[in-house]
C-alpha atoms as a PDB file:
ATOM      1  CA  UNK A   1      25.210  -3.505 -32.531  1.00  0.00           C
ATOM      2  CA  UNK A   2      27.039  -0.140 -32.964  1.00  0.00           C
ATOM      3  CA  UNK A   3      23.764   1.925 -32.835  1.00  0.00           C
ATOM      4  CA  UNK A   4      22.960   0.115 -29.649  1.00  0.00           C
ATOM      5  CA  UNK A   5      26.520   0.210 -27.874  1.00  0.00           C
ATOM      6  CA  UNK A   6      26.533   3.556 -28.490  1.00  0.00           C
ATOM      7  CA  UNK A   7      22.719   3.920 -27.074  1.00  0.00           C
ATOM      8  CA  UNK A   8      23.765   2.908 -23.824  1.00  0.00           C
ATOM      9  CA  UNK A   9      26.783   4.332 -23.560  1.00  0.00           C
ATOM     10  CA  UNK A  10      24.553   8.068 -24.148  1.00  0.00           C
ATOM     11  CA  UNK A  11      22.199   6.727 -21.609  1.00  0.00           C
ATOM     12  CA  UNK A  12      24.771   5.877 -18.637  1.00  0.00           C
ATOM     13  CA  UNK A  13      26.075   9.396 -19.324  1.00  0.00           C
ATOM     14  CA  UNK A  14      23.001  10.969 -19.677  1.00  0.00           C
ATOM     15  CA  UNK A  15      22.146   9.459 -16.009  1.00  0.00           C
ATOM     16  CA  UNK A  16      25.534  10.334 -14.407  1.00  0.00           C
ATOM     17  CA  UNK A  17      25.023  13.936 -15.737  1.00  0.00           C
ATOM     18  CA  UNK A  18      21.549  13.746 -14.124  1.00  0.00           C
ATOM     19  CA  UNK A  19      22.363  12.063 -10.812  1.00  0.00           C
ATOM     20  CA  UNK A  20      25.397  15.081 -10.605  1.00  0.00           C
ATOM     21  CA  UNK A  21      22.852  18.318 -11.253  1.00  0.00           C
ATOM     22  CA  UNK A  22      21.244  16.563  -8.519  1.00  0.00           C
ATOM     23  CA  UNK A  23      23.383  16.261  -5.962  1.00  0.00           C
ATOM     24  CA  UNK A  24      24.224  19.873  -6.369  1.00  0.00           C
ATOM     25  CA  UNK A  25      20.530  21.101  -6.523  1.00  0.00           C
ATOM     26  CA  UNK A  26      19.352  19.220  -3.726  1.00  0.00           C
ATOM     27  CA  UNK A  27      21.743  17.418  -1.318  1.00  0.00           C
ATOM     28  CA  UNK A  28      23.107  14.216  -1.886  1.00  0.00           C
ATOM     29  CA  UNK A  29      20.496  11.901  -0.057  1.00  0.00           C
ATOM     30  CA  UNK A  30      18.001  13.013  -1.983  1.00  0.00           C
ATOM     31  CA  UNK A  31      19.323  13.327  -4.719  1.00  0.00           C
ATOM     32  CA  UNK A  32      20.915   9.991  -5.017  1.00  0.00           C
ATOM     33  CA  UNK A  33      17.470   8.917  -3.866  1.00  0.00           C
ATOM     34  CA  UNK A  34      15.743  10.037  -7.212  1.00  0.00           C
ATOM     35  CA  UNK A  35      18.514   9.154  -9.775  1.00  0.00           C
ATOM     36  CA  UNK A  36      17.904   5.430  -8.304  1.00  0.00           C
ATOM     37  CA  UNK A  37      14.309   5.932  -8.847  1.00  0.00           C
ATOM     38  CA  UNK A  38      15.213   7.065 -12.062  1.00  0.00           C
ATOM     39  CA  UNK A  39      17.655   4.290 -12.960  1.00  0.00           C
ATOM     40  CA  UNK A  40      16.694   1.190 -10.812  1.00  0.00           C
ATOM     41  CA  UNK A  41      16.032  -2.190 -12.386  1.00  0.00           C
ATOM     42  CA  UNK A  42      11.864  -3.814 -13.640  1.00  0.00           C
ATOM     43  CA  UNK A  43       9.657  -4.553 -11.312  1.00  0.00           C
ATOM     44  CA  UNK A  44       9.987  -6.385  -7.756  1.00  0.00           C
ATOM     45  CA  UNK A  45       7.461  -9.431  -8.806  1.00  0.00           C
ATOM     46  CA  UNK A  46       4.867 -10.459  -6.260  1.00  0.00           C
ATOM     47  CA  UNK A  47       5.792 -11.891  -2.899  1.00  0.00           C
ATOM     48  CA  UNK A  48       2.743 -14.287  -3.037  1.00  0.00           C
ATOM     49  CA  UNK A  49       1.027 -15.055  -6.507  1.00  0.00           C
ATOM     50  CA  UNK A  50      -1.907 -17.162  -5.128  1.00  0.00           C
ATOM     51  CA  UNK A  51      -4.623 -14.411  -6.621  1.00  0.00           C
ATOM     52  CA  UNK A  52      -3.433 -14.507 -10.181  1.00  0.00           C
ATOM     53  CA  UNK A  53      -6.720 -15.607 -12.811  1.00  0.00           C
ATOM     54  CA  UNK A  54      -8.567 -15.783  -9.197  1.00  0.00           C
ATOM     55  CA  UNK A  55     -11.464 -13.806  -8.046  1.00  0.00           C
ATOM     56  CA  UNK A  56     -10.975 -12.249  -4.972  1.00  0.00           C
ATOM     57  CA  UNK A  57     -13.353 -10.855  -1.746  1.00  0.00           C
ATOM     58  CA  UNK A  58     -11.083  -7.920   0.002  1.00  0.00           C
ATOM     59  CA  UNK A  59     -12.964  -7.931   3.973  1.00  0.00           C
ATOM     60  CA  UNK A  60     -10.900  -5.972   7.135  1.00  0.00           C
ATOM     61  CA  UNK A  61     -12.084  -5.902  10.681  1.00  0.00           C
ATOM     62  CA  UNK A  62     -10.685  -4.146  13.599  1.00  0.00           C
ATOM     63  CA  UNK A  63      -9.746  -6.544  16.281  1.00  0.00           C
ATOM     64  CA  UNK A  64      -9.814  -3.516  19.492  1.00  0.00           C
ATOM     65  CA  UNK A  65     -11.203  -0.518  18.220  1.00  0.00           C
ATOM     66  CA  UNK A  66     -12.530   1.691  21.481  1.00  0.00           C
ATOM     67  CA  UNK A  67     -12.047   5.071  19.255  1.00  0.00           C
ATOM     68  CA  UNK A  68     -15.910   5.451  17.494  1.00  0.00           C
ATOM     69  CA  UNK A  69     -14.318   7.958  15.454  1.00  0.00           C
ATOM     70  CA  UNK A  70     -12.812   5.091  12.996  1.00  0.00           C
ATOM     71  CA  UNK A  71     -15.467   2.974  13.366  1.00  0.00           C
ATOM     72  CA  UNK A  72     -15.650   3.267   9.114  1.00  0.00           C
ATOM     73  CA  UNK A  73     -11.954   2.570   8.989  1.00  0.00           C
ATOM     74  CA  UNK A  74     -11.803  -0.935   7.925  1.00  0.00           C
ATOM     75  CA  UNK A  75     -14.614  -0.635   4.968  1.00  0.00           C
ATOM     76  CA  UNK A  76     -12.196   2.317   4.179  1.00  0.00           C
ATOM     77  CA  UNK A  77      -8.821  -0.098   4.130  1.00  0.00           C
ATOM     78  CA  UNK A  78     -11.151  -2.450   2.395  1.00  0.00           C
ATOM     79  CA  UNK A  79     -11.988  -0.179  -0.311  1.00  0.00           C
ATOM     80  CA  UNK A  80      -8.223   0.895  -0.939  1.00  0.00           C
ATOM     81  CA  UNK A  81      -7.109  -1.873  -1.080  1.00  0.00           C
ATOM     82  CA  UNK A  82      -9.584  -3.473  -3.334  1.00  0.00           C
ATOM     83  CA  UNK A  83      -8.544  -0.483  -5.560  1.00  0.00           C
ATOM     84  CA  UNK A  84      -4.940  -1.336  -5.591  1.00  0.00           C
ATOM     85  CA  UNK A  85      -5.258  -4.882  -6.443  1.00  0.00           C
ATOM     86  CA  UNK A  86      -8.011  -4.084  -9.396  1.00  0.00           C
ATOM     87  CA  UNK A  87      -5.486  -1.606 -11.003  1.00  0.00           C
ATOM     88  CA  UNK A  88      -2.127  -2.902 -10.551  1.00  0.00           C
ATOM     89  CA  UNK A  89      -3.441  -6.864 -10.868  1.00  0.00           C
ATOM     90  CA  UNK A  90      -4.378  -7.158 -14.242  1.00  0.00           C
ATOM     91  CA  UNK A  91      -4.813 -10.790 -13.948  1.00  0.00           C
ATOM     92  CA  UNK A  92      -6.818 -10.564 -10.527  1.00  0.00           C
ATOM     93  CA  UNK A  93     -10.988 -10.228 -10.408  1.00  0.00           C
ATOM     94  CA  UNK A  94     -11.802  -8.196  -7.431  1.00  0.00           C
ATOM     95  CA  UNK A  95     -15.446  -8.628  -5.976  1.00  0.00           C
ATOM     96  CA  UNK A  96     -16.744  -4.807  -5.876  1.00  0.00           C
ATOM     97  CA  UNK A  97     -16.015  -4.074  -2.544  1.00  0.00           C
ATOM     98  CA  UNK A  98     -20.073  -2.277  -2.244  1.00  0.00           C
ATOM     99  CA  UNK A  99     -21.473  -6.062  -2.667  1.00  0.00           C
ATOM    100  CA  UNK A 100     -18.981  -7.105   0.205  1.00  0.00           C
ATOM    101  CA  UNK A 101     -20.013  -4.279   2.410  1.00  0.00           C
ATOM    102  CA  UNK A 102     -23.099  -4.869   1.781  1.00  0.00           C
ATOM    103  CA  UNK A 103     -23.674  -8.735   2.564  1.00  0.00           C
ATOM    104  CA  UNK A 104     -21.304  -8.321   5.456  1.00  0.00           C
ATOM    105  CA  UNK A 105     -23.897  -5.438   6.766  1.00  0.00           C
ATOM    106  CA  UNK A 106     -27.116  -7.928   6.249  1.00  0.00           C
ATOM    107  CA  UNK A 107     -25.491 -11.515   7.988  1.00  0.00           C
ATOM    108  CA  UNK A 108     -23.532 -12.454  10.729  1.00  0.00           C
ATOM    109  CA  UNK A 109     -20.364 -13.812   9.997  1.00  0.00           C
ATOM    110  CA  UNK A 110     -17.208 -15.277  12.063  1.00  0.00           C
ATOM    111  CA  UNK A 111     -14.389 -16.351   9.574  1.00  0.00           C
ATOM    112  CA  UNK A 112     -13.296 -14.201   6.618  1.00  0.00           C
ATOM    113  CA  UNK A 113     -14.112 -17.792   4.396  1.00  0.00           C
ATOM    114  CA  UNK A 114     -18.113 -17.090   5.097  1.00  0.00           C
ATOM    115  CA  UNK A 115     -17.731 -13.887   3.336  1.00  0.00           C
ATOM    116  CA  UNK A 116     -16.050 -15.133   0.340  1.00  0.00           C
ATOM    117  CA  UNK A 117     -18.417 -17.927  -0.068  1.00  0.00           C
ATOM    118  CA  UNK A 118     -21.454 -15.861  -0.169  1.00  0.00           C
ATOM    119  CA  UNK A 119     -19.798 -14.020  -2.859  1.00  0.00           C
ATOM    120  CA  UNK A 120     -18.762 -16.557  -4.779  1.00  0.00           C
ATOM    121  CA  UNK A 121     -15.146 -15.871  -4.514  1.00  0.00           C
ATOM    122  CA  UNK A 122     -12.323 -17.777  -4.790  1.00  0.00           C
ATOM    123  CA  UNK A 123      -9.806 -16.497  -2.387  1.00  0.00           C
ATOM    124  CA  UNK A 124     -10.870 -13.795   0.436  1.00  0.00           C
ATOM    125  CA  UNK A 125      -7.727 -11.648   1.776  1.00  0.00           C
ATOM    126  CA  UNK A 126      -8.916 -11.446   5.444  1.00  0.00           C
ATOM    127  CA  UNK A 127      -7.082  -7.803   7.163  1.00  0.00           C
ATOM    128  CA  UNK A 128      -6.986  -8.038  10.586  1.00  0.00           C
ATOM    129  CA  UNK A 129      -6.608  -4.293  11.606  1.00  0.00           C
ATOM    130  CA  UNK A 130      -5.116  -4.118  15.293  1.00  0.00           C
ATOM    131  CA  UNK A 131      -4.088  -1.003  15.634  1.00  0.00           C
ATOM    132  CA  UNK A 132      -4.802   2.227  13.954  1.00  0.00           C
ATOM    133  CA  UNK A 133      -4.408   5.671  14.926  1.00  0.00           C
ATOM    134  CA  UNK A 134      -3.607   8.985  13.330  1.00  0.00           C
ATOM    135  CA  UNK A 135      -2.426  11.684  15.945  1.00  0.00           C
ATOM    136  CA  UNK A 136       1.405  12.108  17.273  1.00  0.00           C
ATOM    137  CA  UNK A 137      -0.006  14.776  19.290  1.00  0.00           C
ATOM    138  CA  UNK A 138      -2.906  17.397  18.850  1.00  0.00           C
ATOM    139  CA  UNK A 139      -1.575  19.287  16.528  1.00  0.00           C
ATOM    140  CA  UNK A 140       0.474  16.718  14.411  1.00  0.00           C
ATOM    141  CA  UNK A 141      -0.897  14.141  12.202  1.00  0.00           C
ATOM    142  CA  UNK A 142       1.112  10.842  11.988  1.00  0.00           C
ATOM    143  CA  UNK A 143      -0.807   7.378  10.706  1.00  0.00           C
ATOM    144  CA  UNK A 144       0.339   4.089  12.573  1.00  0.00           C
ATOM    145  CA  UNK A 145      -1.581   0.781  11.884  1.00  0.00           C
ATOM    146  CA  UNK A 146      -0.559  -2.892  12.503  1.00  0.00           C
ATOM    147  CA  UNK A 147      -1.863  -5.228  10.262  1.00  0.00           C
ATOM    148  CA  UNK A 148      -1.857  -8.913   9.283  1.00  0.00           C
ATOM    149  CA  UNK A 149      -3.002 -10.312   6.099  1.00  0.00           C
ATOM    150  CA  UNK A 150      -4.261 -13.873   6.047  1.00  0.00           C
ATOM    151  CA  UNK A 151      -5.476 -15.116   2.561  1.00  0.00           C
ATOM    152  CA  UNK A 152      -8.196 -18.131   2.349  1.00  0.00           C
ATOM    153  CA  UNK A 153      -8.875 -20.288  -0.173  1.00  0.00           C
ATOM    154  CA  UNK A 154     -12.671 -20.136   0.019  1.00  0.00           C
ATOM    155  CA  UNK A 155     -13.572 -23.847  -1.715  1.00  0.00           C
ATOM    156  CA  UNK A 156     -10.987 -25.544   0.681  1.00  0.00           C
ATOM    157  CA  UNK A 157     -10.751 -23.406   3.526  1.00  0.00           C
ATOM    158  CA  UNK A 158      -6.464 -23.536   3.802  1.00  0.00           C
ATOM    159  CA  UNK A 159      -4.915 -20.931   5.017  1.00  0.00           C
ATOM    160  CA  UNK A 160      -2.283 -19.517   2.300  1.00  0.00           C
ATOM    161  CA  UNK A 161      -0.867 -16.535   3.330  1.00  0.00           C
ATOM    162  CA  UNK A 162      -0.365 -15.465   7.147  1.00  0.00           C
ATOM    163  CA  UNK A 163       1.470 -12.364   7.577  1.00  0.00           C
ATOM    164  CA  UNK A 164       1.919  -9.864  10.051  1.00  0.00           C
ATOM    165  CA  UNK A 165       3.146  -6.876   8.633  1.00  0.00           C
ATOM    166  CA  UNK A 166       5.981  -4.488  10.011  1.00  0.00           C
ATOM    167  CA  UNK A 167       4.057  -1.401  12.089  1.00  0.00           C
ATOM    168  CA  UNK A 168       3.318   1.405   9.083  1.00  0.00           C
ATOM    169  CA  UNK A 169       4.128   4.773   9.820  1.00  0.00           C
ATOM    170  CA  UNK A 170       3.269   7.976   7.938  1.00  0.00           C
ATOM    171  CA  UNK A 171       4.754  10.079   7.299  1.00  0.00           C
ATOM    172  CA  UNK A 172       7.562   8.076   7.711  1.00  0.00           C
ATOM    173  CA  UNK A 173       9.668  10.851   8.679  1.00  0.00           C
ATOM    174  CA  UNK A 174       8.585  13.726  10.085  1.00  0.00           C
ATOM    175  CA  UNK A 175       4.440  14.217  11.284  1.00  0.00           C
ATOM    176  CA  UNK A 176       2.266  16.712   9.100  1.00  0.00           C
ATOM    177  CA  UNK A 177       0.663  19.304  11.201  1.00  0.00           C
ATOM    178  CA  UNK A 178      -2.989  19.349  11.420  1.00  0.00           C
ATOM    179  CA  UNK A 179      -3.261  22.891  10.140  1.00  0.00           C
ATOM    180  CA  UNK A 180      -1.914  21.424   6.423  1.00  0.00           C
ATOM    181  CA  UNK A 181      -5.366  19.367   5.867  1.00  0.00           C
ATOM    182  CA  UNK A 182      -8.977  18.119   7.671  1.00  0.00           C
ATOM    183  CA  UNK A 183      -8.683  15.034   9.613  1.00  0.00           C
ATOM    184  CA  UNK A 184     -10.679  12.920   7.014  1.00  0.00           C
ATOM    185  CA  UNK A 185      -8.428  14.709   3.896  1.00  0.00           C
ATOM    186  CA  UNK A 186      -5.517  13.282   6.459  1.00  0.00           C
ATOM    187  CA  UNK A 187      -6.858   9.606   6.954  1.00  0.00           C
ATOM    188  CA  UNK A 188      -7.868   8.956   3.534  1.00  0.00           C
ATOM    189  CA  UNK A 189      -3.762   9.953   2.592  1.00  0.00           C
ATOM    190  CA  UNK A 190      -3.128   6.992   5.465  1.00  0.00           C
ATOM    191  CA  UNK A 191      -5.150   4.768   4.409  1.00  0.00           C
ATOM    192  CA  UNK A 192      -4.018   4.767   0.607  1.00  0.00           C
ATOM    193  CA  UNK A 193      -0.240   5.097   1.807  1.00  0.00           C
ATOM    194  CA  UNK A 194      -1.248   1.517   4.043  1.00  0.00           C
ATOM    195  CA  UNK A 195      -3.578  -0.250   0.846  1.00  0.00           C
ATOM    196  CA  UNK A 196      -0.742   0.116  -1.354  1.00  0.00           C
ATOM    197  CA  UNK A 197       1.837  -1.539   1.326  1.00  0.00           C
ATOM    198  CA  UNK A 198      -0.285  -4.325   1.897  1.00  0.00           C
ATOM    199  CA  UNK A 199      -1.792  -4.290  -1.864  1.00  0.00           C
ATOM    200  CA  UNK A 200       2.497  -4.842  -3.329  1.00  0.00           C
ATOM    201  CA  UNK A 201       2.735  -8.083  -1.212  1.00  0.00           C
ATOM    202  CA  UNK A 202      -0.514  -9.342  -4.462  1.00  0.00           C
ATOM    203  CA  UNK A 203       1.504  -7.718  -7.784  1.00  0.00           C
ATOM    204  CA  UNK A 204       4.584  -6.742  -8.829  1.00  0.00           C
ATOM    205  CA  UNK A 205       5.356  -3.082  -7.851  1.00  0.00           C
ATOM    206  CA  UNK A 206       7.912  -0.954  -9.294  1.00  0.00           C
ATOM    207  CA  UNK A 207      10.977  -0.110  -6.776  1.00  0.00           C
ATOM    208  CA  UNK A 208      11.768   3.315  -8.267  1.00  0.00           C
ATOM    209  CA  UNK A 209       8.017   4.742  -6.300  1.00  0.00           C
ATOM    210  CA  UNK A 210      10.096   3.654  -2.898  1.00  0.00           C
ATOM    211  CA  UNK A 211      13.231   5.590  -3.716  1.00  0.00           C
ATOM    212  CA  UNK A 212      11.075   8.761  -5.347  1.00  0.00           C
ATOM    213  CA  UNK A 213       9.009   8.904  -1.823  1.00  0.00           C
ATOM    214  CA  UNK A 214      11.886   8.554   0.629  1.00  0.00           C
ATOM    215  CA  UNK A 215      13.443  11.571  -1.342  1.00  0.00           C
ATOM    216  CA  UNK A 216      10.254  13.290  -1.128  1.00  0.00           C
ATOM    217  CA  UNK A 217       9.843  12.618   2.325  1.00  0.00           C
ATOM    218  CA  UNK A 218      13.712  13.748   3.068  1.00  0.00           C
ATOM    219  CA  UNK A 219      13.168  16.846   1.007  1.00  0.00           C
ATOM    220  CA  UNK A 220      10.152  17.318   3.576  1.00  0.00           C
ATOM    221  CA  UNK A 221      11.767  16.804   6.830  1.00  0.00           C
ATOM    222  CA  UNK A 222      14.857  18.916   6.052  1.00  0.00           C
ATOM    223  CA  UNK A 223      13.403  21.944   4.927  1.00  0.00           C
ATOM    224  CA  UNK A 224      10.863  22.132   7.957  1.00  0.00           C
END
């Protein structure tokens, strides 16, 4: 008990003595930004744990898309999202999303349960994508999307999850300009940024990434 008292005791210091060289390196927002990402509690478990020992179809469509220049956008979204959910949901059995791309390219479909059906799935995460862009002006990059999740039980039909999401923007902070990358190199960055918001809702996620990229993103913004 002594050994372990005394453990924690060197840890607490050993963060305080962090979270101070900090502060004075970097500015306090930031730097009270990463010692929280450094200290902060377990994971934030799952806001909905309906896909847990479930095999799941991932599908997006755009609901007004008159820009043919993102026409690929939602098998893109799909795809990322797909990934997130196979790697951070260890008890979740994603459909490969090139079997879903590829049924969905040979039949006509209506609902998001059609898809999962065909595939033999039991739940289908439906994305309706209603707004998506990635220009603040021409020469600044800044993603916005608007999305809202609806997850299907594919045997029943039920609707159990139906959620608009709050409007992503990225960077949240300041817009990149389009000299720092290609427009695709640019969209792909948005696209994985927006997976992994709507992929957390599906598995726990660790809180300390949240605090490490709002530093990051402060560090950004204040030395441009």
């Amino acid at each position: 008990m002594e050994d372990r008292s005394r453990f924690r005791h060197a840890r607490t210091y050993l963060a305080a003595t962090l979270l101070l060289t900090l502060v004075a390196a970097a500015g306090c927002q930031a730097s009270l930004a990463t010692a929280m990402w450094l200290i902060k509690g377990p994971n934030i478990p799952a806001e909905f744990n309906q896909m847990e020992e479930k095999k799941v179809a991932v599908v997006c469509r755009a609901l007004d898309f008159s820009n043919f220049n993102y026409a690929n956008v939602p098998k893109e979204l799909s795809r990322q999202v797909s990934a997130m959910l196979a790697t951070n949901g260890r008890k979740i059995q994603v459909i490969d999303q090139r079997k879903v791309d590829e049924w969905m390219d040979n039949n006509m479909w209506d609902e998001y349960q059609e898809v999962g059906k065909a595939l033999d799935a039991d739940l289908v995460l439906g994305l309706d994508l209603e707004q998506f862009s990635i220009y603040e002006s021409q020469t600044l990059y800044r993603g916005k999307a608007n999305v809202t999740m609806k997850l299907y039980d594919c045997e029943t039909g039920k609707l159990l999850v139906d959620k608009a999401l709050p409007q992503t923007v990225y960077p949240p902070n300041a817009a990149k300009p389009t000299s720092d990358l290609q427009e695709s190199a640019f969209r792909r960055e948005f696209l994985v940024n927006l997976a992994d918001e709507i992929g957390r809702h599906f598995y726990p996620h660790d809180p300390r990434a949240d605090f490490a990229a709002d530093a990051a993103a402060f560090q950004r913004e204040t030395s441009l």
